[in-house]
C-alpha atoms as a PDB file:
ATOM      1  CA  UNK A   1      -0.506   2.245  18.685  1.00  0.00           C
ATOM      2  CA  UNK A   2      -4.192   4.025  18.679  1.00  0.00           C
ATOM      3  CA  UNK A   3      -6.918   0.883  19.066  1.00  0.00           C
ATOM      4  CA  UNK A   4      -9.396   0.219  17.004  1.00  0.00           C
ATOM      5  CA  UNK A   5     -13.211   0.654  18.644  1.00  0.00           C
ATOM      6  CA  UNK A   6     -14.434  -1.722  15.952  1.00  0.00           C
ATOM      7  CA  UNK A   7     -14.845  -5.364  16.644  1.00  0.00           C
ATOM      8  CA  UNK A   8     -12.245  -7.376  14.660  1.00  0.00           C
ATOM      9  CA  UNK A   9     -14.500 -10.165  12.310  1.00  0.00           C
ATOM     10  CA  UNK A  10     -11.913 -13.473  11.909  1.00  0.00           C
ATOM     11  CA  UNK A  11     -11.953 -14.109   7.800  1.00  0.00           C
ATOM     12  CA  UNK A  12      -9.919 -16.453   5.592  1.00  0.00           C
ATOM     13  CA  UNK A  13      -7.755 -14.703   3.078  1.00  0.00           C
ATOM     14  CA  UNK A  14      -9.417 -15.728   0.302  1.00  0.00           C
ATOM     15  CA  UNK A  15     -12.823 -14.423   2.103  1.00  0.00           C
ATOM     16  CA  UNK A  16     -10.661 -11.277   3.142  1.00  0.00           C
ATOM     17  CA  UNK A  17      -9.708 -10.576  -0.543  1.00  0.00           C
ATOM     18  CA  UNK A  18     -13.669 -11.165  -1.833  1.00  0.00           C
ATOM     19  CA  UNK A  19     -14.504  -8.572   0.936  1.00  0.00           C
ATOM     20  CA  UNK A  20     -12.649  -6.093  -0.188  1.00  0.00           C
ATOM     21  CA  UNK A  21     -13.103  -7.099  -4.160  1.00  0.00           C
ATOM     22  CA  UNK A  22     -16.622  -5.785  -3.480  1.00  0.00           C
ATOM     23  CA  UNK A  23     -16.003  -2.669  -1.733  1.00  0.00           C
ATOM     24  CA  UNK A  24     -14.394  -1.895  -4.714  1.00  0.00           C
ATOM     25  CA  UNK A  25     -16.788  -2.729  -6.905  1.00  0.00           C
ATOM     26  CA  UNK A  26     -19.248  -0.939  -5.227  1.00  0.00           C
ATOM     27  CA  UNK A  27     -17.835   2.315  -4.465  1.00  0.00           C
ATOM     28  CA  UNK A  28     -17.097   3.935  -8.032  1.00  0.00           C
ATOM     29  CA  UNK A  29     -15.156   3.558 -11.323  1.00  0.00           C
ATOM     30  CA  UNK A  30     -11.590   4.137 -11.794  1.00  0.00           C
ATOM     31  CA  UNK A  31     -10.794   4.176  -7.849  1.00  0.00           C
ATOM     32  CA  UNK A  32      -7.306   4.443  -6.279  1.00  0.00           C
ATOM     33  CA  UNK A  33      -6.880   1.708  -3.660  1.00  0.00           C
ATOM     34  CA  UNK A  34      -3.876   1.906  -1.269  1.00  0.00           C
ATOM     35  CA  UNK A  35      -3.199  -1.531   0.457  1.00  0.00           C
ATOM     36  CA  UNK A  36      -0.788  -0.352   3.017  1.00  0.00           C
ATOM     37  CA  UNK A  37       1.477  -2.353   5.026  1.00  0.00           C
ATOM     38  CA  UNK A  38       5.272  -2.981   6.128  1.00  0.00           C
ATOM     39  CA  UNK A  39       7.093  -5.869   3.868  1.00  0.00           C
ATOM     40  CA  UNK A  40       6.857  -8.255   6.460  1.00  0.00           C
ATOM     41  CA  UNK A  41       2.854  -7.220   6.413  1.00  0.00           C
ATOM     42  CA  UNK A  42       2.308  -8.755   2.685  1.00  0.00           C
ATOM     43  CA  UNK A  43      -0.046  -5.853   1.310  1.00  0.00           C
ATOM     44  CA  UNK A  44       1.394  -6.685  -2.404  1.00  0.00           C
ATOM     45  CA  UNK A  45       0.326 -10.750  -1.474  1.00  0.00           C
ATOM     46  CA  UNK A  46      -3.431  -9.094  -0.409  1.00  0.00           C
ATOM     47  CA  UNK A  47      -3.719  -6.730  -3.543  1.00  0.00           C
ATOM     48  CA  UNK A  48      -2.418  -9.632  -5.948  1.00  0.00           C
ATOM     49  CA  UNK A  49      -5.476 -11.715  -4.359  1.00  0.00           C
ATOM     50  CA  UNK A  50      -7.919  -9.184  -5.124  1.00  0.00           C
ATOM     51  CA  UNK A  51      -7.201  -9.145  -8.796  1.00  0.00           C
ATOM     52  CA  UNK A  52      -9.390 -12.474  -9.460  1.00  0.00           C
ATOM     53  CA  UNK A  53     -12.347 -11.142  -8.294  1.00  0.00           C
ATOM     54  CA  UNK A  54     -12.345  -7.917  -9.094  1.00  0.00           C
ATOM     55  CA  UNK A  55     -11.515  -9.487 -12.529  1.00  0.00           C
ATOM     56  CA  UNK A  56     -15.243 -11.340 -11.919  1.00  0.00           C
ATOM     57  CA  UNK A  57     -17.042  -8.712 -11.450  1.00  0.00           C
ATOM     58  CA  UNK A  58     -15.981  -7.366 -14.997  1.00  0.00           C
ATOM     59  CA  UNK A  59     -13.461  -4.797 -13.448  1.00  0.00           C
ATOM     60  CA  UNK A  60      -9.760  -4.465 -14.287  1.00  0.00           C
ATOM     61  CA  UNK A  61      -7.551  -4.490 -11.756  1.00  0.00           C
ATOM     62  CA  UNK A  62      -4.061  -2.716 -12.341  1.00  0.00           C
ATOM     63  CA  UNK A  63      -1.175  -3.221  -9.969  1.00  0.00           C
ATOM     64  CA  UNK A  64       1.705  -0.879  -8.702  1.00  0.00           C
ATOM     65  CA  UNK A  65       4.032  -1.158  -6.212  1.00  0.00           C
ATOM     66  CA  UNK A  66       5.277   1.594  -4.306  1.00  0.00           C
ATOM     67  CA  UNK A  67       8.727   0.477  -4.277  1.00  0.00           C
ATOM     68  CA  UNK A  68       9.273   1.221  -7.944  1.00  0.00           C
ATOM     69  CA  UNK A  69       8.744   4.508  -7.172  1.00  0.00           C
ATOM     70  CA  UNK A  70      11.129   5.275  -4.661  1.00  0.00           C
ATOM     71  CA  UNK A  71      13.531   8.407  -5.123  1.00  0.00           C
ATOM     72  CA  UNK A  72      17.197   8.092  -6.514  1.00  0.00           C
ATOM     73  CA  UNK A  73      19.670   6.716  -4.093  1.00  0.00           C
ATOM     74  CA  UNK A  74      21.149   9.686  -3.677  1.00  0.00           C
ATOM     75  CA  UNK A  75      18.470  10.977  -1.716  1.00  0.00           C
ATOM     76  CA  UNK A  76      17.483   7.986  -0.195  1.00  0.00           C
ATOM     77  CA  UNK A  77      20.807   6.974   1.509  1.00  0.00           C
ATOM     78  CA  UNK A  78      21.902  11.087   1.875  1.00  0.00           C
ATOM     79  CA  UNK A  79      21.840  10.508   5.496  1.00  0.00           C
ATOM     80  CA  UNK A  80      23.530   6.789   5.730  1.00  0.00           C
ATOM     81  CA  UNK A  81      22.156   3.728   4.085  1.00  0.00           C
ATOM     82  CA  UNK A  82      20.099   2.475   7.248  1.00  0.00           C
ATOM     83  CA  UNK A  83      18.569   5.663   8.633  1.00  0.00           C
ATOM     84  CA  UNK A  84      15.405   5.287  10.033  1.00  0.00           C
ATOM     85  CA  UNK A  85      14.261   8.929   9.616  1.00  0.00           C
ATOM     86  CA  UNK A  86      15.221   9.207   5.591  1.00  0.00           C
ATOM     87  CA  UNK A  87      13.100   5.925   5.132  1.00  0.00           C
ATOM     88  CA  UNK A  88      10.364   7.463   6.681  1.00  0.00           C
ATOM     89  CA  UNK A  89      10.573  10.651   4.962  1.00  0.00           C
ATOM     90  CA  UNK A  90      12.789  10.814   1.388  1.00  0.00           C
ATOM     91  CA  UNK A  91      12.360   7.335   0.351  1.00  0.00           C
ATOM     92  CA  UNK A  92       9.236   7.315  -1.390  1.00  0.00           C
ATOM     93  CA  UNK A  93       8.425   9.558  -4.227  1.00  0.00           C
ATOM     94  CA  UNK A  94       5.241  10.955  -3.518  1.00  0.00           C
ATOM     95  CA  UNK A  95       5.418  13.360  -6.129  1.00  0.00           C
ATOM     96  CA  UNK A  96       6.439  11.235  -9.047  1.00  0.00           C
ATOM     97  CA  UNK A  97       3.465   8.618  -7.872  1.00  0.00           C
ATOM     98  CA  UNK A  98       0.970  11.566  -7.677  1.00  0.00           C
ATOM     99  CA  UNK A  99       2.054  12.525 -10.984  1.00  0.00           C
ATOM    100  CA  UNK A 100       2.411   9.749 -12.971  1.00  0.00           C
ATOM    101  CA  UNK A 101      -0.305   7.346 -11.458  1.00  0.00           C
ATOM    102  CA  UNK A 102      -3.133   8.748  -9.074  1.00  0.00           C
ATOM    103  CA  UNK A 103      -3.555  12.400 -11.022  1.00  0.00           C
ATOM    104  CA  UNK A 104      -3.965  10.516 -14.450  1.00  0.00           C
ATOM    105  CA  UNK A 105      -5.919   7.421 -13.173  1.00  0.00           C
ATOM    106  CA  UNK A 106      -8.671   9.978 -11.661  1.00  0.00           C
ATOM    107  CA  UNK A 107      -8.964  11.695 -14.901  1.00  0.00           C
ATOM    108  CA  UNK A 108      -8.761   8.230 -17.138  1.00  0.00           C
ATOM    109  CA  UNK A 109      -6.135   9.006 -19.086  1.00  0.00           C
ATOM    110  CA  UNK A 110      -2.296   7.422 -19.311  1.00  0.00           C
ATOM    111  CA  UNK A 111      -0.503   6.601 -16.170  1.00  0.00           C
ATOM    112  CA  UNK A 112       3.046   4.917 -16.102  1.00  0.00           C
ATOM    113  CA  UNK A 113       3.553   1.778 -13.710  1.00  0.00           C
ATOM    114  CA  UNK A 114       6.612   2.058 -12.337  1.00  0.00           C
ATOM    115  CA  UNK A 115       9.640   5.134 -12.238  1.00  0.00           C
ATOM    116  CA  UNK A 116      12.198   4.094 -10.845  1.00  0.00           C
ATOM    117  CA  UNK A 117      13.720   0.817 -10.253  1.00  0.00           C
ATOM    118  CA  UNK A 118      15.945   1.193  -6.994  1.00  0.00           C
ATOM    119  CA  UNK A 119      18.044  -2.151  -7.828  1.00  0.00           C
ATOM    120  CA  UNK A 120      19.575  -0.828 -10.172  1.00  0.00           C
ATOM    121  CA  UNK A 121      19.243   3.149  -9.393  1.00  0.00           C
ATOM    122  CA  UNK A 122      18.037   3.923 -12.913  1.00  0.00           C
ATOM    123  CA  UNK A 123      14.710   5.023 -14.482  1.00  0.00           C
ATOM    124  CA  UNK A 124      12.499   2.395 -15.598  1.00  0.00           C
ATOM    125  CA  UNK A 125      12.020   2.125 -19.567  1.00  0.00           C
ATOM    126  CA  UNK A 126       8.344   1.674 -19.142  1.00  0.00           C
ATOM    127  CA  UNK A 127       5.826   2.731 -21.430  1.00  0.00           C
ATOM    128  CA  UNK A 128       2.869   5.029 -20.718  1.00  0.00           C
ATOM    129  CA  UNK A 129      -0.647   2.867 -20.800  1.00  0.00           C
ATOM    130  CA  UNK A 130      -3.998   3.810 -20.899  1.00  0.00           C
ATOM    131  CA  UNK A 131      -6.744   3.620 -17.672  1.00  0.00           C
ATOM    132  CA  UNK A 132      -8.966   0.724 -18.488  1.00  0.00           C
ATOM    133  CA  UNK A 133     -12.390   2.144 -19.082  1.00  0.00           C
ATOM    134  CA  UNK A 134     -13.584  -0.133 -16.258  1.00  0.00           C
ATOM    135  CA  UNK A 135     -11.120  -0.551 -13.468  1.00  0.00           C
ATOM    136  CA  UNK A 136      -9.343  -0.517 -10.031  1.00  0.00           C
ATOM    137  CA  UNK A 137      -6.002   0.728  -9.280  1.00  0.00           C
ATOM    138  CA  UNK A 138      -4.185  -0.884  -6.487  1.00  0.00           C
ATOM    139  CA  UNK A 139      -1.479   0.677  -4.887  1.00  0.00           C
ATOM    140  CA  UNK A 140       0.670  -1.798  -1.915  1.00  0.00           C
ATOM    141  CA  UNK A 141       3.463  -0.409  -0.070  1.00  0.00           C
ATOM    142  CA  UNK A 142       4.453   0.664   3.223  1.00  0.00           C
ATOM    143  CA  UNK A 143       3.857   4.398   4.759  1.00  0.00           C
ATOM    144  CA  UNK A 144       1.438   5.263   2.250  1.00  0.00           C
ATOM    145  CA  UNK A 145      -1.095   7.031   4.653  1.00  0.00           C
ATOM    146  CA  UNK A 146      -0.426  10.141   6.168  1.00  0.00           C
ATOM    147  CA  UNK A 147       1.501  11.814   3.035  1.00  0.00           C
ATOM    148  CA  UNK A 148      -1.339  13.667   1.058  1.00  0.00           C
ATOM    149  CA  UNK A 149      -1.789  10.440  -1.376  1.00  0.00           C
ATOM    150  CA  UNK A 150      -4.902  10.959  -2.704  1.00  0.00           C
ATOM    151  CA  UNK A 151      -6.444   7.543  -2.536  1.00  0.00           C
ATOM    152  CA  UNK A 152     -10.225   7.000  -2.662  1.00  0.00           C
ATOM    153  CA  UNK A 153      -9.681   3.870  -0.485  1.00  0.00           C
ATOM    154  CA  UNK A 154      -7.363   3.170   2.417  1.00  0.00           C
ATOM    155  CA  UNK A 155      -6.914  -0.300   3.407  1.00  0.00           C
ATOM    156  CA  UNK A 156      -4.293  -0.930   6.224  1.00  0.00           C
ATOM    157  CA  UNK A 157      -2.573  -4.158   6.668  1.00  0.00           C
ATOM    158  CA  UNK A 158      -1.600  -4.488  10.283  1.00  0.00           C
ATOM    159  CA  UNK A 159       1.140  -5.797  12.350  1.00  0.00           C
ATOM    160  CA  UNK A 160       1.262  -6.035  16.404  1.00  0.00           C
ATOM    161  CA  UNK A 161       4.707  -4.111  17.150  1.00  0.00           C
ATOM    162  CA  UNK A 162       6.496  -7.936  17.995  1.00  0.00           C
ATOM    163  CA  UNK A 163       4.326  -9.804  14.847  1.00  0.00           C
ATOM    164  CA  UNK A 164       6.348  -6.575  13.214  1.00  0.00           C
ATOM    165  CA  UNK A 165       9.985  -7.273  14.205  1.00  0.00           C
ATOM    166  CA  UNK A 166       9.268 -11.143  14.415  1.00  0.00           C
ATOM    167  CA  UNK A 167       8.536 -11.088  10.521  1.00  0.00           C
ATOM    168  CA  UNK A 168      10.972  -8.340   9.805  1.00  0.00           C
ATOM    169  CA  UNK A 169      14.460  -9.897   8.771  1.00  0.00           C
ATOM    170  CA  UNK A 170      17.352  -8.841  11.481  1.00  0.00           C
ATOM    171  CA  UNK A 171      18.823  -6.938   8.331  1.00  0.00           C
ATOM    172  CA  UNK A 172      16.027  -4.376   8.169  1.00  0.00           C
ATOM    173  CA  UNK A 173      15.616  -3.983  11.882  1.00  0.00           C
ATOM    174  CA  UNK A 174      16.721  -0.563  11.245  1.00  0.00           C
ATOM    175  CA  UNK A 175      13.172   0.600   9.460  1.00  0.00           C
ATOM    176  CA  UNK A 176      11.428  -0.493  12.777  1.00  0.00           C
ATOM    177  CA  UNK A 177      11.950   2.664  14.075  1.00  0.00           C
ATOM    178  CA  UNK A 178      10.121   4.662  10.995  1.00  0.00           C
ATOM    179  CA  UNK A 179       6.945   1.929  11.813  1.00  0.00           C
ATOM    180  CA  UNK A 180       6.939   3.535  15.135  1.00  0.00           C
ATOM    181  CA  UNK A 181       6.747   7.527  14.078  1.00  0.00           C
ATOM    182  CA  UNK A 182       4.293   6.279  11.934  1.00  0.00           C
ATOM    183  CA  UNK A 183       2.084   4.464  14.660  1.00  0.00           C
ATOM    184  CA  UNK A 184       2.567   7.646  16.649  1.00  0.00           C
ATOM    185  CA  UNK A 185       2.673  10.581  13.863  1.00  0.00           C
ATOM    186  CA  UNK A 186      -0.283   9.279  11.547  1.00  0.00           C
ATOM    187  CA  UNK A 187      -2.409   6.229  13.620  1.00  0.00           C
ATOM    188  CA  UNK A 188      -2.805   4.125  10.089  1.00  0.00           C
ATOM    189  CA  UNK A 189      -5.688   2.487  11.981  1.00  0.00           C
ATOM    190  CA  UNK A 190      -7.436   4.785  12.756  1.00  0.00           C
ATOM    191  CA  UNK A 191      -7.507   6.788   9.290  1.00  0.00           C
ATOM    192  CA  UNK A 192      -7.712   3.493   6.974  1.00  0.00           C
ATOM    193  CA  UNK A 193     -11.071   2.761   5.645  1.00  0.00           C
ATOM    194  CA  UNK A 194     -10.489  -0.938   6.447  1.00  0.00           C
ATOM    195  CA  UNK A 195      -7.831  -2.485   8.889  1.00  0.00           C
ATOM    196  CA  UNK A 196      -6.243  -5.928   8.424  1.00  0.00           C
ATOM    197  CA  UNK A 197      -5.261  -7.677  11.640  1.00  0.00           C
ATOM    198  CA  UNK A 198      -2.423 -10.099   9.865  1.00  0.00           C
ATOM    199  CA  UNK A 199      -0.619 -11.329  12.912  1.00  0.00           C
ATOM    200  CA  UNK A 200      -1.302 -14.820  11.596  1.00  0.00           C
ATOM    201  CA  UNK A 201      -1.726 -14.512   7.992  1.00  0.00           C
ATOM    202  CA  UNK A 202      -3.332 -17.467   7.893  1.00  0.00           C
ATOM    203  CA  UNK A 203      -6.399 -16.302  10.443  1.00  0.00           C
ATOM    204  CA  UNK A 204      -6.171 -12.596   9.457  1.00  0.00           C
ATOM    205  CA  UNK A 205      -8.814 -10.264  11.155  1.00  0.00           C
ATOM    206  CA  UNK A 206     -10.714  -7.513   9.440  1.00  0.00           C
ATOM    207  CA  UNK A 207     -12.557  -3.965   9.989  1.00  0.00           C
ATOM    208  CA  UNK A 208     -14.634  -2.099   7.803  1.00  0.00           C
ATOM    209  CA  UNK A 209     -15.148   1.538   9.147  1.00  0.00           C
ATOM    210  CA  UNK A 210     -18.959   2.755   8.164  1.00  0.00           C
END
């Protein structure tokens, strides 16, 4: 993996999620934040703690997960069911996110939170809702960077390669490959805005770029 020239500042979560709470808040209305990171990473457990203060400093903050848009199994499992290679490439539906969720969230009209629920293999019955007049969009998931996502802010939550397959359960050893093309093909920490350090969770690590 490419390292960071930055020096890493130790931060509490809760002090991690205020931190980036006011990046947000001071970088623009109606911005798209990714908050990207394996499973085993947490982003969704860092983007649900930035909802209470963003919420405090009289900004909404909207929540999607990347895995509801993922592509029909068809396409996903095309190649086999654990293939590193089709997880890195055809799971995620770039398209239907850009579509239904960053194009319309720029322009403050209706986007739809969620497409596609992969359980089940079926569309989600959700309804279109309108952007907030005042708010951030925050988009977790893993192998979000690198894809012509057009976020305004890149936050990467990251994993040493054995903190990675440590947290990872044996059954999804097979997607460690797909972290490591994406270490090597795309650098997340080196084209995030802000890099998370989450070895420990508990004693996570942060870097703001300037």
């Amino acid at each position: 993996m490419s390292e960071l020239t930055e020096q890493p500042v130790p931060v509490t979560p809760e002090a991690l999620a205020d931190l980036l709470a006011e990046l947000c808040l001071t970088a623009g209305n109606h911005l798209r934040v990714a908050i990207d990171g394996a499973d085993a990473a947490e982003p969704g457990r860092l983007a649900d703690r930035m909802v209470e203060p963003l919420r405090a400093g009289g900004v909404a903050a909207v929540r999607v997960h990347a895995h509801d848009f993922l592509r029909p199994a068809s396409l996903r499992w095309e190649f086999g069911r654990t293939d590193p290679d089709s997880f890195y490439d055809r799971w995620l539906d770039t398209g239907g996110l850009t579509r239904e969720v960053l194009t319309p969230w720029a322009a403050g009209e209706r986007y739809l939170p969620a497409l596609w629920d992969a359980a089940a293999d079926r569309a989600v019955r959700a309804d279109y809702r309108p952007v907030p007049p005042r708010a951030v969009l925050l988009v977790d998931g893993p192998l979000l960077l690198g894809r012509g996502l057009d976020f305004d802010l890149a936050v990467h939550v990251r994993l040493s390669d054995p903190a990675l397959r440590r947290r990872t359960p044996a059954e999804e050893h097979w997607t460690l490959p797909a972290f490591e093309r994406y270490a090597a093909e795309v650098g997340p920490e080196t084209v995030a805005d802000v890099v998370v350090r989450a070895d420990d969770p508990r004693r996570p690590a942060v870097v703001v770029k300037s």
